[in-house]
PDB file of N, CA and C in Angstrom:
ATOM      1  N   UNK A   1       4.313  22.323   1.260  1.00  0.00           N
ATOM      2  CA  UNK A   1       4.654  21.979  -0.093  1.00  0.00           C
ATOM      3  C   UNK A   1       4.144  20.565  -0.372  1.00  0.00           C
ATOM      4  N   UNK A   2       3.755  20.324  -2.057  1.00  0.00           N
ATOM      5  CA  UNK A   2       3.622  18.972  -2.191  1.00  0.00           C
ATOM      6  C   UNK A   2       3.914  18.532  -2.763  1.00  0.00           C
ATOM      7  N   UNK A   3       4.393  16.976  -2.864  1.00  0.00           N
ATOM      8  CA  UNK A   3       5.241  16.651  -3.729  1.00  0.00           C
ATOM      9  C   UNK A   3       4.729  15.358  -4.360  1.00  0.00           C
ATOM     10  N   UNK A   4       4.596  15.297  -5.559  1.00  0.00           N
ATOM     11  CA  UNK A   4       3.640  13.973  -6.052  1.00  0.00           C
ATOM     12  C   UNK A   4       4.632  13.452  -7.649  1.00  0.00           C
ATOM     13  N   UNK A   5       4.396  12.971  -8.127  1.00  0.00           N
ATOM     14  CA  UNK A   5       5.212  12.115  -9.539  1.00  0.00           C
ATOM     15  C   UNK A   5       3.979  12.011 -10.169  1.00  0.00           C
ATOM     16  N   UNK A   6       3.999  12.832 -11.345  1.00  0.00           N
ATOM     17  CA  UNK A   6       2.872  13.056 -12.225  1.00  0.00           C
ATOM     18  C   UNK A   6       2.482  11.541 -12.922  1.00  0.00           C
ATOM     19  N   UNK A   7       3.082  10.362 -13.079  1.00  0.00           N
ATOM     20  CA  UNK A   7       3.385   9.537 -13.312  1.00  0.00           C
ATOM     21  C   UNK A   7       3.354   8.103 -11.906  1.00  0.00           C
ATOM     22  N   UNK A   8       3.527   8.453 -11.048  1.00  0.00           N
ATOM     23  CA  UNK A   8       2.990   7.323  -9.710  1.00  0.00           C
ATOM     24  C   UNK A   8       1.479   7.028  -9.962  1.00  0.00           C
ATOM     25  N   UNK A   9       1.206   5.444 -10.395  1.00  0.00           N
ATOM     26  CA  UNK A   9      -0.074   4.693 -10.682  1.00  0.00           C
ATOM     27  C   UNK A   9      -1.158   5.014  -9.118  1.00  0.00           C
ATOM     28  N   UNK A  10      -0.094   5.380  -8.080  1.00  0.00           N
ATOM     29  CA  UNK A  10      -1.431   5.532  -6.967  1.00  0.00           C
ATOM     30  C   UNK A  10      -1.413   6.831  -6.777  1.00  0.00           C
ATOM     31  N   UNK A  11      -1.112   7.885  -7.852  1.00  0.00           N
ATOM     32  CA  UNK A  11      -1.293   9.187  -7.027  1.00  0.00           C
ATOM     33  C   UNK A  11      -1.229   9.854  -6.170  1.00  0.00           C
ATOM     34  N   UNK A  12       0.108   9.462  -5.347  1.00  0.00           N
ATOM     35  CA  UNK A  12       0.206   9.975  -3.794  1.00  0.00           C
ATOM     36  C   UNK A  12       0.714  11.284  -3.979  1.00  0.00           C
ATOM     37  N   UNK A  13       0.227  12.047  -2.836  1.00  0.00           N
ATOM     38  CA  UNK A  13       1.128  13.448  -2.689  1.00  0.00           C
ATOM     39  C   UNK A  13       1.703  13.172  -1.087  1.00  0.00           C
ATOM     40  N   UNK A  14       2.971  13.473  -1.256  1.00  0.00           N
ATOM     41  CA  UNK A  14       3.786  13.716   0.054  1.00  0.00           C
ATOM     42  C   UNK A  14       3.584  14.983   0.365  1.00  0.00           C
ATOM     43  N   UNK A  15       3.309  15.604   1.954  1.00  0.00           N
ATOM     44  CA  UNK A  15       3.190  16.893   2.262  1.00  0.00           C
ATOM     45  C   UNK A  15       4.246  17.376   2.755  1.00  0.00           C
ATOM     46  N   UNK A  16       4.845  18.172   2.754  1.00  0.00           N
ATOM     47  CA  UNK A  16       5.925  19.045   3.606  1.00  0.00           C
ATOM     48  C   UNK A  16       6.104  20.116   3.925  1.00  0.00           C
ATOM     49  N   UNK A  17       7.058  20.558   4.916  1.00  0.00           N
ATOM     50  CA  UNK A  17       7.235  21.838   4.677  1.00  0.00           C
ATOM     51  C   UNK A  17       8.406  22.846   3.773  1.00  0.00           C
ATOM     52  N   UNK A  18       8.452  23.808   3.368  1.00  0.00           N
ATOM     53  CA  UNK A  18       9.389  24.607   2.755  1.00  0.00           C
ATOM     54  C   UNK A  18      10.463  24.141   3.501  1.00  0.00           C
ATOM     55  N   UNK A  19      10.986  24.010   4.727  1.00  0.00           N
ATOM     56  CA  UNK A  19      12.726  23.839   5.500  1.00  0.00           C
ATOM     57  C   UNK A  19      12.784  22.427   4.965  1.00  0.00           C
ATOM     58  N   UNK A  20      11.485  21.513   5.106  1.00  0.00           N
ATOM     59  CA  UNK A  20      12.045  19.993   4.727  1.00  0.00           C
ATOM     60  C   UNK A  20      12.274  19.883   3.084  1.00  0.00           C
ATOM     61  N   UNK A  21      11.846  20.520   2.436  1.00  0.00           N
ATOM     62  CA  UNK A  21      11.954  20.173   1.014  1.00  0.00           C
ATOM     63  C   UNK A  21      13.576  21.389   0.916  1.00  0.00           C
ATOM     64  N   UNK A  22      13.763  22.261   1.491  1.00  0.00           N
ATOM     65  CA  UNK A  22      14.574  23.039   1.210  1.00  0.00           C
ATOM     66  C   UNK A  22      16.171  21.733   1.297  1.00  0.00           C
ATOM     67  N   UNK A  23      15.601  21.246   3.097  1.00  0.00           N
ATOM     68  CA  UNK A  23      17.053  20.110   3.208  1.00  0.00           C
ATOM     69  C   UNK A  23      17.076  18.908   2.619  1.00  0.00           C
ATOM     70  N   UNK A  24      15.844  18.792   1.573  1.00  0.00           N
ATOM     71  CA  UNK A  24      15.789  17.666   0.541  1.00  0.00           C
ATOM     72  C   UNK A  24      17.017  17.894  -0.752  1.00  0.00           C
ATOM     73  N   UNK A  25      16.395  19.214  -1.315  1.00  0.00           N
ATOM     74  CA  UNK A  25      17.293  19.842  -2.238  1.00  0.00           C
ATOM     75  C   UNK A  25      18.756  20.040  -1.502  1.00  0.00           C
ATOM     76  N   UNK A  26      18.934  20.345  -0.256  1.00  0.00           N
ATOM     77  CA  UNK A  26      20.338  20.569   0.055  1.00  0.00           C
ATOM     78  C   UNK A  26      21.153  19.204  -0.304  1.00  0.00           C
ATOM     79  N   UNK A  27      20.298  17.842   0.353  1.00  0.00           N
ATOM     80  CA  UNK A  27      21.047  16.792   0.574  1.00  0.00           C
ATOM     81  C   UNK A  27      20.856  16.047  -1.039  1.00  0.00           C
ATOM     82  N   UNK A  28      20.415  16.583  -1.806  1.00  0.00           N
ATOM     83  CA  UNK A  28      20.772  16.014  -3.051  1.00  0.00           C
ATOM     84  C   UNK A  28      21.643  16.938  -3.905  1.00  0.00           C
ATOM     85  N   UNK A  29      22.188  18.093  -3.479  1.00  0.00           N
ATOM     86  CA  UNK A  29      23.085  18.840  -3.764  1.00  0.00           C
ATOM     87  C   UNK A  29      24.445  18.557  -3.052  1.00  0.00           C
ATOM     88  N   UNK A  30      24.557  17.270  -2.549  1.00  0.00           N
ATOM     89  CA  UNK A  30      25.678  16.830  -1.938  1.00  0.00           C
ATOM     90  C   UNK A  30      26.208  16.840  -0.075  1.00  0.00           C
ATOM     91  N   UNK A  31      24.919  17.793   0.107  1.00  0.00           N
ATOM     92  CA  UNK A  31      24.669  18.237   1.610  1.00  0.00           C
ATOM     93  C   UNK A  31      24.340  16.814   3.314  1.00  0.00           C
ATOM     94  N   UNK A  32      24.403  17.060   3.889  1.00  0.00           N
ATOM     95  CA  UNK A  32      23.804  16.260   4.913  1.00  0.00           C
ATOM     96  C   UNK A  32      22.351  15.787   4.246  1.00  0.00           C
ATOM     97  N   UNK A  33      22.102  14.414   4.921  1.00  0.00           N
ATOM     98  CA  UNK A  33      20.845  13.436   4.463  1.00  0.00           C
ATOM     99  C   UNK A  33      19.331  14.547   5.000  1.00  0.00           C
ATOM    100  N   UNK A  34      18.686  14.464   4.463  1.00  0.00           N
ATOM    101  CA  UNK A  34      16.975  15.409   5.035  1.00  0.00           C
ATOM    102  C   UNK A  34      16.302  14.586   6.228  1.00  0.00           C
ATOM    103  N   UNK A  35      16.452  15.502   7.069  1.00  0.00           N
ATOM    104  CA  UNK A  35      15.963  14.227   8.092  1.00  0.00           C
ATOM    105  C   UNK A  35      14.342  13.909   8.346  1.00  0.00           C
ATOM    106  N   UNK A  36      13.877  14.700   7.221  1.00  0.00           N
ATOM    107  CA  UNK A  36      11.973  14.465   7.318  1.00  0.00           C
ATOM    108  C   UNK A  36      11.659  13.760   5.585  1.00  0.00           C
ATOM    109  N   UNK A  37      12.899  13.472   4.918  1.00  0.00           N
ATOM    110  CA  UNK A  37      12.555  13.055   3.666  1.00  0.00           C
ATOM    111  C   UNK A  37      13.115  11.486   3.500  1.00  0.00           C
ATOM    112  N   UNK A  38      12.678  10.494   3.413  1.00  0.00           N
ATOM    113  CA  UNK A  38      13.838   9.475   3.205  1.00  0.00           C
ATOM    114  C   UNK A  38      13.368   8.828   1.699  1.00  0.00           C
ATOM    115  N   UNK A  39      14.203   8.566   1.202  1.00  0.00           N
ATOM    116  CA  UNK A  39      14.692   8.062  -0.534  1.00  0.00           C
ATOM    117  C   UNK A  39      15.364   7.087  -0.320  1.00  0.00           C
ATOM    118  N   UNK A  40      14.289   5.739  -0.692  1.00  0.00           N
ATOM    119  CA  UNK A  40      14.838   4.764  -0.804  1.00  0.00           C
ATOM    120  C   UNK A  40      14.676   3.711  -2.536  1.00  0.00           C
ATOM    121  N   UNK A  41      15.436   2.967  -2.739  1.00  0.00           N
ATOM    122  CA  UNK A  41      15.778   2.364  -3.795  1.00  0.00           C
ATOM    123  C   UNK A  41      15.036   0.950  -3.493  1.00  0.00           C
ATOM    124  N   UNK A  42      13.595   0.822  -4.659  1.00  0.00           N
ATOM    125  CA  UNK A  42      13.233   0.193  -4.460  1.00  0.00           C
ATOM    126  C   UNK A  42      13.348  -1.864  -5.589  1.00  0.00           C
ATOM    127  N   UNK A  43      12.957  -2.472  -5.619  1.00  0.00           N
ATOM    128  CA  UNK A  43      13.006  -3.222  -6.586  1.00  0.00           C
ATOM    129  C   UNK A  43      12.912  -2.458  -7.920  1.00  0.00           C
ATOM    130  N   UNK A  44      13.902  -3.078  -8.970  1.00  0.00           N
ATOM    131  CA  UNK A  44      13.800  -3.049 -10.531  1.00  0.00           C
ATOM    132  C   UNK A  44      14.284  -1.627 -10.355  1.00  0.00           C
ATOM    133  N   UNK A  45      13.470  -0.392 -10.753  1.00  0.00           N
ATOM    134  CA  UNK A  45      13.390   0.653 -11.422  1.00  0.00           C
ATOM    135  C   UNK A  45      13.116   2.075 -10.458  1.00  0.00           C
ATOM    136  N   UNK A  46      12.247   1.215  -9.102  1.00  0.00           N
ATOM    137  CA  UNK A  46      11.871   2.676  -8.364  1.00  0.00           C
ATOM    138  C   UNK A  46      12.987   2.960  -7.199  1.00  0.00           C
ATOM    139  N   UNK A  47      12.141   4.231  -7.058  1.00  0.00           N
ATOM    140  CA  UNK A  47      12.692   5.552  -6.181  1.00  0.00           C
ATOM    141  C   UNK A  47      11.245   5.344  -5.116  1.00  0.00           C
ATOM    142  N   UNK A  48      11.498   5.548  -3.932  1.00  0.00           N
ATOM    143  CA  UNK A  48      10.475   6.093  -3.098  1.00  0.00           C
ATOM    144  C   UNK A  48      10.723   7.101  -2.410  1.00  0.00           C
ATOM    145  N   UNK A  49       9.914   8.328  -2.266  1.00  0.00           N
ATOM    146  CA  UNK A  49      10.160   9.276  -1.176  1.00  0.00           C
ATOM    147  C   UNK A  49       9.301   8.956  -0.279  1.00  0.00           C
ATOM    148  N   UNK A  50       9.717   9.245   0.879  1.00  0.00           N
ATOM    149  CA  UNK A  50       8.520   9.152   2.175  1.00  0.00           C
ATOM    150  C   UNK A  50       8.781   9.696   3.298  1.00  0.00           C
ATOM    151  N   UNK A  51       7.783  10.112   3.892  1.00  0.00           N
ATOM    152  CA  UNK A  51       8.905  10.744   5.269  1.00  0.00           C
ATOM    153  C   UNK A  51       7.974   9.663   6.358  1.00  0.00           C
ATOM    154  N   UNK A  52       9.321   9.540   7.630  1.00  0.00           N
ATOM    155  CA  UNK A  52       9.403   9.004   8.340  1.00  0.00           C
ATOM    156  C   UNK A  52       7.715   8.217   9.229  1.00  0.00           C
ATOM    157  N   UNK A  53       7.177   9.833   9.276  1.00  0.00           N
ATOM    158  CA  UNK A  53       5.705   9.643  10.094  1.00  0.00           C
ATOM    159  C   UNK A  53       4.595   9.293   9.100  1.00  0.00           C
ATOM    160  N   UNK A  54       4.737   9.274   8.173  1.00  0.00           N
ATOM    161  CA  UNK A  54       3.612   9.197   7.590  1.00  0.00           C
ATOM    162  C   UNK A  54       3.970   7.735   6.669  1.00  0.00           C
ATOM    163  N   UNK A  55       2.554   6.878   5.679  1.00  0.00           N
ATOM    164  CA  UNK A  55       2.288   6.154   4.922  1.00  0.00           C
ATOM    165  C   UNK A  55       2.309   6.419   3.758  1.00  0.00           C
ATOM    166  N   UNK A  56       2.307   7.626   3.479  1.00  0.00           N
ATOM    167  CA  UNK A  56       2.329   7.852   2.138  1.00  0.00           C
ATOM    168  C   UNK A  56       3.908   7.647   1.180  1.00  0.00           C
ATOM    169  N   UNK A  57       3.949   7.560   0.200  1.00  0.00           N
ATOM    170  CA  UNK A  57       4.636   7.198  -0.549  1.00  0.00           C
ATOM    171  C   UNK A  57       4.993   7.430  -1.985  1.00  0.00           C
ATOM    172  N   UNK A  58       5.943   7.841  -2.595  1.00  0.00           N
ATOM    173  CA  UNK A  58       5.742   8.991  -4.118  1.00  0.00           C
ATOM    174  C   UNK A  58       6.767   7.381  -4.071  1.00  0.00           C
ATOM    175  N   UNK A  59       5.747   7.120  -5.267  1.00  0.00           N
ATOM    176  CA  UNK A  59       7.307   6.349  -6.274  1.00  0.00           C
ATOM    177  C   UNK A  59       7.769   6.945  -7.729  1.00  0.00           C
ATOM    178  N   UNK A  60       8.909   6.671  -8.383  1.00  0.00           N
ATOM    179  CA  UNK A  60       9.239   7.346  -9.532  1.00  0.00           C
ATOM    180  C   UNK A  60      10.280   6.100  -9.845  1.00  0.00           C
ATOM    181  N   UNK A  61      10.316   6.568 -11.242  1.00  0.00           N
ATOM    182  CA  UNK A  61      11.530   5.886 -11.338  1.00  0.00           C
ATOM    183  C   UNK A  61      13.037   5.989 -11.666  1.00  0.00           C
ATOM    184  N   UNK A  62      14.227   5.500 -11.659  1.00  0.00           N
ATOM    185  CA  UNK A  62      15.360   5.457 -11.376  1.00  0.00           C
ATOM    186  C   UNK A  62      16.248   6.720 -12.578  1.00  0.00           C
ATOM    187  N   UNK A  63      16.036   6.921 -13.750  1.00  0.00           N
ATOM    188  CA  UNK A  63      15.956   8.037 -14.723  1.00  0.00           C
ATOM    189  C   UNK A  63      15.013   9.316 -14.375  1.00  0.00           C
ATOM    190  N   UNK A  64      13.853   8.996 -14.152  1.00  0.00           N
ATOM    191  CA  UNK A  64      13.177  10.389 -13.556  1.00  0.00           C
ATOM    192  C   UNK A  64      13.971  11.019 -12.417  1.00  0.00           C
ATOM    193  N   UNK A  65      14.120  10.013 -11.520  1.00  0.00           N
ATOM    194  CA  UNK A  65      14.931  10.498  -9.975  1.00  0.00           C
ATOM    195  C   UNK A  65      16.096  11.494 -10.586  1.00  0.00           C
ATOM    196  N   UNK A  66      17.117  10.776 -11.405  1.00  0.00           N
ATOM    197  CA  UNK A  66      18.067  11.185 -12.045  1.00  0.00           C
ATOM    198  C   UNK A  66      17.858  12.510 -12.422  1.00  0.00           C
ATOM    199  N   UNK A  67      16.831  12.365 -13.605  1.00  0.00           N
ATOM    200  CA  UNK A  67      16.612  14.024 -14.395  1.00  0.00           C
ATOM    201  C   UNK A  67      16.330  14.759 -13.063  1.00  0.00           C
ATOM    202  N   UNK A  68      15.484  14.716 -12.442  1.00  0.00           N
ATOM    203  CA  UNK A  68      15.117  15.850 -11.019  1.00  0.00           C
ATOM    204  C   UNK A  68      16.442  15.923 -10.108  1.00  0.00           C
ATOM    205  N   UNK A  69      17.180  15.308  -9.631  1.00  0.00           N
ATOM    206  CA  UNK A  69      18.667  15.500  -9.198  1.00  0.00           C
ATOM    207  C   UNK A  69      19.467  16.276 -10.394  1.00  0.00           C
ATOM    208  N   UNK A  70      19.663  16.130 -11.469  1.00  0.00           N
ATOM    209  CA  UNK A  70      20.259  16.940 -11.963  1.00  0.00           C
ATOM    210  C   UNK A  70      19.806  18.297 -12.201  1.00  0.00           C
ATOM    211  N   UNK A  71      18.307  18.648 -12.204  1.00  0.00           N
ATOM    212  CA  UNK A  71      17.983  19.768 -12.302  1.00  0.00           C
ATOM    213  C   UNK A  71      18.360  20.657 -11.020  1.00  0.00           C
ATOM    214  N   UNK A  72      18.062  19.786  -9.376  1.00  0.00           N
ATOM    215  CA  UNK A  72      17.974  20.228  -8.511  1.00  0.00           C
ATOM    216  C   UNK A  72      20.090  20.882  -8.469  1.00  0.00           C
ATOM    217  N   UNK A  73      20.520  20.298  -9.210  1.00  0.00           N
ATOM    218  CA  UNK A  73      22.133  20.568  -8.917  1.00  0.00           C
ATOM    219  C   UNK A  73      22.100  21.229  -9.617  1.00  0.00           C
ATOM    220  N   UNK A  74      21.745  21.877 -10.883  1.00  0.00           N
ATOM    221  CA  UNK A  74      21.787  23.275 -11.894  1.00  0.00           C
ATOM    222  C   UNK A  74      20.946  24.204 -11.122  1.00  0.00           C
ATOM    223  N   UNK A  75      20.410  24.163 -10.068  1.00  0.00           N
ATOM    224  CA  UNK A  75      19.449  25.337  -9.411  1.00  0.00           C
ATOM    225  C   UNK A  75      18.566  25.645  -9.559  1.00  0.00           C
ATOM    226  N   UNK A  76      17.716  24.657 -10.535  1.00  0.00           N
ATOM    227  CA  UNK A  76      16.107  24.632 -10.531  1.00  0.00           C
ATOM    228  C   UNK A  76      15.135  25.057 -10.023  1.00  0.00           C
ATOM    229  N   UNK A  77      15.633  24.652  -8.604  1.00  0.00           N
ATOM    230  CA  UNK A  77      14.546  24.493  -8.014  1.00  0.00           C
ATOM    231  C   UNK A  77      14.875  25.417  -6.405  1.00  0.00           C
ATOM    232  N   UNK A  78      16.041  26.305  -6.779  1.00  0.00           N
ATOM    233  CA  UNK A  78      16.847  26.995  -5.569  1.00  0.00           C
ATOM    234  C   UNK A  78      15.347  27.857  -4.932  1.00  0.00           C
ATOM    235  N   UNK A  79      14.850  28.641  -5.743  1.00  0.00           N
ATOM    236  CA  UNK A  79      13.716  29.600  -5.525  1.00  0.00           C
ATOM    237  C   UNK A  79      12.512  28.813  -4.370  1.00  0.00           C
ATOM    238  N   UNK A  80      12.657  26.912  -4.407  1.00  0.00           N
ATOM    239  CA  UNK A  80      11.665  26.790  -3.604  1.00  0.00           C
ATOM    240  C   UNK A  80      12.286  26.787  -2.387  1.00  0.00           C
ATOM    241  N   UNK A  81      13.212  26.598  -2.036  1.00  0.00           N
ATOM    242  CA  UNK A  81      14.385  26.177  -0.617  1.00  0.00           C
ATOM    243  C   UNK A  81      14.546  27.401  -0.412  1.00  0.00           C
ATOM    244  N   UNK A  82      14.359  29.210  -0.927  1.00  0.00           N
ATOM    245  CA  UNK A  82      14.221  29.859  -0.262  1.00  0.00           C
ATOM    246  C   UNK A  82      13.349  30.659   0.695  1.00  0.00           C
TER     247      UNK A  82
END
């Protein structure tokens, strides 16, 4: 799976797999943390996703993060985590 912010000025895509994006969506559904995804809070406004091994880096910002967490908790996005 890939995961990019149509909107990130460097165009990164994060790669993953279906189980890691599945325990992404779990752990923003209130679940245990994803242990191949980490989301961190960056200066001002951003969001970063990144996983552990790699350089790459999705930034977004702090309202986008928001709208995509709330979608992911109405079940949006259940069909990709299966």
């Amino acid at each position: 799976m890939l995961l990019t912010e149509s909107s990130d000025p460097t165009g990164a895509i994060l790669t993953t797999t279906p189980e890691t994006f599945a325990a992404l969506l779990s752990q923003l559904k209130g679940g245990s943390a994803s242990p191949a995804i980490d989301i961190t809070y960056g200066p001002a406004d951003q969001i970063r996703l990144h996983a552990p091994d790699t350089v790459t880096v999705v930034t977004t910002t702090r309202d986008k993060w928001h709208t995509f967490t709330l979608g992911v908790r109405a079940g949006e996005f259940d069909h990709f985590g299966a």
